[in-house]
Each structure stands twice: as C-alpha cells, then as structure tokens.
Protein backbone atom coordinates (compact mmCIF):
# COMPACT_ATOMS: atom_id res chain seq x y z
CA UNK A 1 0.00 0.00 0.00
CA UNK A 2 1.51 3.58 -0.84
CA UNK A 3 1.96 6.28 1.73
CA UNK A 4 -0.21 8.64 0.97
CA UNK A 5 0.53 12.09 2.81
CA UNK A 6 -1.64 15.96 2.33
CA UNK A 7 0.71 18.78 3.15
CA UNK A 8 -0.98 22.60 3.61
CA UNK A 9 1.92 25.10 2.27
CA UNK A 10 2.01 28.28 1.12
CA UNK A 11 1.58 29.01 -2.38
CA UNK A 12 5.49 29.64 -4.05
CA UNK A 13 3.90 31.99 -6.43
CA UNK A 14 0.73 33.56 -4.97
CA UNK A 15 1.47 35.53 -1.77
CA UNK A 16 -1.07 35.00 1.13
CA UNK A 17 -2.49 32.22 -0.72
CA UNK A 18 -2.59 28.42 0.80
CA UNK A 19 -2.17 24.91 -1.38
CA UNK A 20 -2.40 20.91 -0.50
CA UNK A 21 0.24 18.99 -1.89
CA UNK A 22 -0.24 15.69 -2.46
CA UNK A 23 2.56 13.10 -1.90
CA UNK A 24 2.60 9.37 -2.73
CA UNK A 25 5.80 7.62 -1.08
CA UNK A 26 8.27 10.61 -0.59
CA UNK A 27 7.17 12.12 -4.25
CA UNK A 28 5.33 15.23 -4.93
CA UNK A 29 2.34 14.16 -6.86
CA UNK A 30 0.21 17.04 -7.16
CA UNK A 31 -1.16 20.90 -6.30
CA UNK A 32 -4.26 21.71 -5.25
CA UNK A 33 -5.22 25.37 -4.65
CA UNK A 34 -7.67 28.34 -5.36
CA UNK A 35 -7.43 30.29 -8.92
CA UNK A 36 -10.28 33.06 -9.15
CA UNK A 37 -13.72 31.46 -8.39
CA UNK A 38 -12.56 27.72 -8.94
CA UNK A 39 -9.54 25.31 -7.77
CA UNK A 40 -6.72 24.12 -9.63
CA UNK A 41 -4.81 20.33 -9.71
CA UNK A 42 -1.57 20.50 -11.64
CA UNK A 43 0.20 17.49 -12.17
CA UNK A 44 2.55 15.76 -14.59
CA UNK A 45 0.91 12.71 -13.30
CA UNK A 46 -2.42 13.63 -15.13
CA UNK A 47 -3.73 10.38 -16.93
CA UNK A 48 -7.32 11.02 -16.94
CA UNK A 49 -10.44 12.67 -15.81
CA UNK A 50 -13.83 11.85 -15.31
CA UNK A 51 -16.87 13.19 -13.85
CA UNK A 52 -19.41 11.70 -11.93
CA UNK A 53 -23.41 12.10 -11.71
CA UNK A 54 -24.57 12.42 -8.59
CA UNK A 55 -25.26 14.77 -5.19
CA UNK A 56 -22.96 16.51 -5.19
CA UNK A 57 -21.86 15.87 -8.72
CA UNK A 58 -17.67 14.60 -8.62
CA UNK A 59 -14.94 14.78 -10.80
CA UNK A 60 -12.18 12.00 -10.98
CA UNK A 61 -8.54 13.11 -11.57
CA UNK A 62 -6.38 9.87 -12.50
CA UNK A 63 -3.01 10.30 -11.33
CA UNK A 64 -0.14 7.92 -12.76
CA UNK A 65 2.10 5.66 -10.54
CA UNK A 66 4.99 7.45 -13.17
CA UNK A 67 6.19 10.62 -15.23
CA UNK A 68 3.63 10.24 -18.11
C-alpha cells in the first residue's frame, strides 16, 4: 500500500495564498489550490479525468504511478 501524505503550504507563487500537496511515497504528486472562483490540480501525473453524476456531482482526476 503507498503512503499517501496531504501537506498545507504556502503558495510559491501567490502571496497570502494556501495549497495541499499531495505526496505518494516521498514524491510530490500534485497541487491543489484556489485560482479566481474555482480550484486548480496540476500534475505531470495527469492520466485522466472523469466526472461523476450524482449529489454533489464529482470529478475523478487519475493520477499515474509514473512521469507520463
């Protein structure tokens, strides 16, 4: 099983701002933080997305085991 770990930081770029980073087994997998009136995930582990019907309504973001 990987070790999943959620890390709040401060933005690099946007002063006064806040992020999650996502890390799977030591490695930075992904950035999650506000951009206007939405959220942003950047990744180079993108693979996929998906969304999903439903209350709320979800969206899936597919995140590679490896540099895609």
């Amino acid at each position: 099983m990987p070790r999943i770990e959620f890390r709040v930081k401060p933005h690099g770029v946007l002063p006064g701002t806040q992020m999650v980073e996502f890390w799977r087994d030591g490695v930075f997998v992904a950035g999650i933080y506000p951009h206007e009136d939405s959220i942003q995930i950047v990744s180079k582990y993108i693979d996929g997305v998906k969304q999903k019907l439903g209350h709320p309504p979800v969206v899936v973001v597919h995140l590679s085991k490896s540099k895609g």
